[in-house]
Protein backbone atom coordinates (compact mmCIF):
# COMPACT_ATOMS: atom_id res chain seq x y z
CA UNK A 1 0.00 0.00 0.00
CA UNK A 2 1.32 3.46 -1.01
CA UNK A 3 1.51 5.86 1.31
CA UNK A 4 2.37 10.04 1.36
CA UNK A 5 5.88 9.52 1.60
CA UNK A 6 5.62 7.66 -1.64
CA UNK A 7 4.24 10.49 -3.39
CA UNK A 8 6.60 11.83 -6.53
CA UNK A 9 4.25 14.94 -7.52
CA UNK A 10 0.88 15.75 -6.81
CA UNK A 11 -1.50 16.85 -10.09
CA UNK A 12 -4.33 19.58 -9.80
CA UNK A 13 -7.30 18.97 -12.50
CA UNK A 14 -10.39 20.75 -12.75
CA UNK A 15 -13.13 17.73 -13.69
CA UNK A 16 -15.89 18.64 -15.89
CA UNK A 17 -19.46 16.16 -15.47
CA UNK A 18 -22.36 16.84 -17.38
CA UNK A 19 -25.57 17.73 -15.23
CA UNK A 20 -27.71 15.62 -16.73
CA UNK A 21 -26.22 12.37 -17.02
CA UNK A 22 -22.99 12.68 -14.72
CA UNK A 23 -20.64 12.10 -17.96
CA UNK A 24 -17.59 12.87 -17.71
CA UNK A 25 -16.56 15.71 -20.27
CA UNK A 26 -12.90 16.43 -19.94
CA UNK A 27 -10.43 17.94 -17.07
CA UNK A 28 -8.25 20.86 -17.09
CA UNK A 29 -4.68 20.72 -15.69
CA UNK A 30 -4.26 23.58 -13.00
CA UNK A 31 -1.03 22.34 -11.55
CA UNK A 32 0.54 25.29 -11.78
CA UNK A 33 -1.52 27.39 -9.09
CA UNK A 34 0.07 26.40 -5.87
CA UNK A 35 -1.65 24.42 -2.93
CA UNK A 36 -1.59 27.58 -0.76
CA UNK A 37 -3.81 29.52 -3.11
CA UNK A 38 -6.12 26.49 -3.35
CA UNK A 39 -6.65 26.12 0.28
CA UNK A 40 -7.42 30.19 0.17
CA UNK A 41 -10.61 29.67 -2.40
CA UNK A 42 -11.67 26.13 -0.92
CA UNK A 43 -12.53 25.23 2.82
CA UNK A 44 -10.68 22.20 3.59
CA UNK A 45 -11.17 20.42 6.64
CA UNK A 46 -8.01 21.00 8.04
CA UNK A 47 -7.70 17.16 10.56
CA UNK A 48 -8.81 15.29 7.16
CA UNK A 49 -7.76 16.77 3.95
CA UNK A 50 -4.89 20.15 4.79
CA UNK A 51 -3.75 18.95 0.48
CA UNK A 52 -7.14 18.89 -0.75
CA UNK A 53 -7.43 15.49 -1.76
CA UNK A 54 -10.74 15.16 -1.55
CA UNK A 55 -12.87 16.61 -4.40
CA UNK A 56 -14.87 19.49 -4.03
CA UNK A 57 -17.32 21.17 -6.33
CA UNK A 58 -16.74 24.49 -8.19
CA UNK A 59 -19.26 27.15 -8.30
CA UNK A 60 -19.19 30.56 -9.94
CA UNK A 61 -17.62 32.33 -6.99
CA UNK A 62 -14.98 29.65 -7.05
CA UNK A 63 -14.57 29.87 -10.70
CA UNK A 64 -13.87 33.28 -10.53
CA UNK A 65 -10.90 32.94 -8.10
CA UNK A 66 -9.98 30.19 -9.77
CA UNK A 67 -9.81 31.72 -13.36
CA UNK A 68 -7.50 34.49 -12.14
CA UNK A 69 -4.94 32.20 -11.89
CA UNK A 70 -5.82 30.76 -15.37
CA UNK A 71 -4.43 31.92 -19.13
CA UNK A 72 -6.85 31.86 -21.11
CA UNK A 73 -9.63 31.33 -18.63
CA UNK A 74 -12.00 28.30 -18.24
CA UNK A 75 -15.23 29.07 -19.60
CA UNK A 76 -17.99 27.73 -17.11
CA UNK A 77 -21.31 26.93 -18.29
CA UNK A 78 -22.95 25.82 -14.92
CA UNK A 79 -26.31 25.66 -16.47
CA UNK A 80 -24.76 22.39 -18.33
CA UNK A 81 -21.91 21.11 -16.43
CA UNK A 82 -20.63 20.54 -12.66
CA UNK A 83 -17.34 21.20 -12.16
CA UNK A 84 -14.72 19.45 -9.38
CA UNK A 85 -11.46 20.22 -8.20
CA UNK A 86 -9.81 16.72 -8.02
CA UNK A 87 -5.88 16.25 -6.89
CA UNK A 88 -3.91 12.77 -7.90
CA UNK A 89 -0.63 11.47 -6.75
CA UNK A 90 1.58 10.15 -8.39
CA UNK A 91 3.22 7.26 -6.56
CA UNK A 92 6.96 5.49 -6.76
């Protein structure tokens, strides 16, 4: 069994579902905005989950925040699609 230590990097996606259905559309690579700044737009229970590894859902006031950090910008169309913050390790 893996644990933290055995971590290499972490990745940072935003996961895109359709409403309707739960499909999964695509993801977006945001590794580039650092775990600090994360933590400052999402509430993280900080005993459980202090790296986020949990996912949590992304809603316009999120988006914004999140889309400051983000060149071009993600366009969100919540009236279609629900939108996650999901974080993966990669493991030796």
């Amino acid at each position: 069994m893996a644990s933290r230590s055995d971590i290499i990097s972490v990745n940072t996606y935003i996961e895109v579902f359709n409403i309707s259905n739960d499909e999964y559309i695509e993801e977006f690579d945001i590794s580039h905005i650092p775990l600090a700044i994360l933590r400052t737009i999402f509430d993280p229970n900080e005993e459980y989950d202090v790296e986020l590894y949990l996912s949590y859902s992304i809603n316009k006031e999120k988006s914004i925040a999140l889309n400051s950090f983000i060149d071009p910008p993600i366009i969100f169309e919540f009236s279609k699609y629900e939108y996650f913050l999901q974080r993966y390790g990669d493991y030796k």
